[in-house]
Protein backbone atom coordinates (compact mmCIF):
# COMPACT_ATOMS: atom_id res chain seq x y z
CA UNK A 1 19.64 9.08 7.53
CA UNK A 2 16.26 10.26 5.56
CA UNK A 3 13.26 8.87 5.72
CA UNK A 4 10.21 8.54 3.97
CA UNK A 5 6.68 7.40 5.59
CA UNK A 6 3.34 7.25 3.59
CA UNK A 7 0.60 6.17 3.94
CA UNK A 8 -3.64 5.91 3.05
CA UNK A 9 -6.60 4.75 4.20
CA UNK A 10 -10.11 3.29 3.33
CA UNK A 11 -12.70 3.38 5.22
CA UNK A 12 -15.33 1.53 2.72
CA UNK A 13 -14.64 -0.33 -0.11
CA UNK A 14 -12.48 0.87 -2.63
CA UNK A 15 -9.06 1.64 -4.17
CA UNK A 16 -6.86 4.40 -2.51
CA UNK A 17 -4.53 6.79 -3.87
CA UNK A 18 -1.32 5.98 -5.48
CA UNK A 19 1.73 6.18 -3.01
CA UNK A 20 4.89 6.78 -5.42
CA UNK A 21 8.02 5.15 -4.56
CA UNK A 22 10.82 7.15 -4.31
CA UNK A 23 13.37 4.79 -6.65
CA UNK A 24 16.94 6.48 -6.08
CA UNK A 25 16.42 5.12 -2.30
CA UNK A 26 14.68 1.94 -3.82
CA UNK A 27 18.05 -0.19 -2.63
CA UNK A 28 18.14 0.70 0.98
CA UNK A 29 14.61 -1.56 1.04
CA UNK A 30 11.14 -0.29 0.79
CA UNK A 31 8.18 -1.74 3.88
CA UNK A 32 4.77 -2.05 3.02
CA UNK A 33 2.40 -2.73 6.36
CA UNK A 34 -1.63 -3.53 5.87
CA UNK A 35 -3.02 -2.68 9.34
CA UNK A 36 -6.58 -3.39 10.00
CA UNK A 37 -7.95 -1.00 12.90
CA UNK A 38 -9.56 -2.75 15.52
CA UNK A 39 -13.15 -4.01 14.75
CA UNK A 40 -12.72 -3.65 11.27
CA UNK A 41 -13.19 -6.53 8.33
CA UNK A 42 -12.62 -7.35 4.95
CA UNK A 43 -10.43 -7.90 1.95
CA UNK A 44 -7.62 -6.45 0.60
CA UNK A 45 -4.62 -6.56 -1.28
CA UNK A 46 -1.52 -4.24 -2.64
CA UNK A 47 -1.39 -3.51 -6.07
CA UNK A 48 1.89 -2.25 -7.75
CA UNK A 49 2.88 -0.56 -10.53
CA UNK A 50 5.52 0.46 -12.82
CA UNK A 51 4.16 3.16 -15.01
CA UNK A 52 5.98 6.49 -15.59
CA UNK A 53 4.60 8.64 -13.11
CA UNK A 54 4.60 12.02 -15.72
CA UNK A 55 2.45 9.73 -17.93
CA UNK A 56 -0.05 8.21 -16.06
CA UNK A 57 -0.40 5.64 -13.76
CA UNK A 58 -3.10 2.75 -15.48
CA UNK A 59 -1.54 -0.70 -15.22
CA UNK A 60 -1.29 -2.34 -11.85
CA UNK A 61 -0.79 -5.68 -10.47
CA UNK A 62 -1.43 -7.70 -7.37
CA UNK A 63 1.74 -7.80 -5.39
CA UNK A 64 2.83 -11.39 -4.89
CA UNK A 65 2.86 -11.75 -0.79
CA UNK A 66 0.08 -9.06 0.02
CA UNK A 67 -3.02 -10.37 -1.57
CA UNK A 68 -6.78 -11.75 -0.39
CA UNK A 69 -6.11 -10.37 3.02
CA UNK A 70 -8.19 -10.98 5.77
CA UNK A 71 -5.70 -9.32 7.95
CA UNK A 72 -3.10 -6.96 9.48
CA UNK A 73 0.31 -8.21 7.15
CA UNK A 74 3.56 -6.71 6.79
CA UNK A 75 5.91 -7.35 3.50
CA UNK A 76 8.29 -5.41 0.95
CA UNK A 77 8.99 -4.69 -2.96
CA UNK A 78 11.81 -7.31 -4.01
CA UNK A 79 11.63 -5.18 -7.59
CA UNK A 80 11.72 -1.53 -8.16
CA UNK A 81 8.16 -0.16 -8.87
CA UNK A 82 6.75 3.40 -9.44
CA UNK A 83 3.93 3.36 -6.96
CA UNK A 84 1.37 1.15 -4.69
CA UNK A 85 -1.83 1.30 -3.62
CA UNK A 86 -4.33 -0.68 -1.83
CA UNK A 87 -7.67 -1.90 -3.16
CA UNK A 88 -10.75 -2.91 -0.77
CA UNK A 89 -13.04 -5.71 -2.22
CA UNK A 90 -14.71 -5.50 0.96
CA UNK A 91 -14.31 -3.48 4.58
CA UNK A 92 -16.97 -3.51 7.20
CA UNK A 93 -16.91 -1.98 11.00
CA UNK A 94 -15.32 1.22 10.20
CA UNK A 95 -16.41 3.60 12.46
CA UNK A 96 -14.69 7.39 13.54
CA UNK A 97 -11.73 7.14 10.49
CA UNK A 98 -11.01 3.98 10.78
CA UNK A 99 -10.16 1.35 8.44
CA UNK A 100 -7.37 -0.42 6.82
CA UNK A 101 -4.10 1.06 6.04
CA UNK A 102 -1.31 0.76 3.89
CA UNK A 103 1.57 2.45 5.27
CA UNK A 104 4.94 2.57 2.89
CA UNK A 105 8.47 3.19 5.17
CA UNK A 106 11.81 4.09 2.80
CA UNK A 107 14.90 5.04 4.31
CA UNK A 108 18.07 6.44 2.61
CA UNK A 109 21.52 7.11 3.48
């Protein structure tokens, strides 16, 4: 069984990197987990999106469950997407690397 882990942080305000989604192991289920490091604050939320990757990726959209969080949250992609990423309105207490994550877990076979 293969699997694929990715993941980014912030450490101030901002929007990460796109993670792509791998979409021929899209069915086997795809994890997304927002962890906020200890002593950290602020607001976040997942943003998806289902651009072709060769092209450019320019349109994204809140995901539905992990939105205006305060929070460590875990959730999923019900529908296929080509990528996520996570956008910081606000992060405060980051100190050494720390921050707030977005980890992405797919597993095939």
């Amino acid at each position: 069984m293969a699997k694929s882990y990715n993941q980014k942080t912030l450490t101030a305000a901002g929007t990460s990197g796109a993670i792509p989604i791998d979409l021929a192991t899209f069915r086997n289920g795809v994890g997304l987990l927002v962890t906020f490091d200890a002593n950290v604050g602020g607001n976040c939320e997942v943003q998806v999106c289902g651009d072709d990757p060769a092209i450019g990726l320019t349109h994204w959209n809140q995901h539905e469950v992990l939105n205006g969080l305060t929070s460590s949250m875990n959730g999923n992609l019900a529908y296929p997407v080509s990528a996520v990423r996570l956008v910081a309105a606000s992060l405060s207490g980051s100190q050494g690397g720390s921050g707030i994550t977005l980890a992405v877990v797919q597993v095939s076979g």
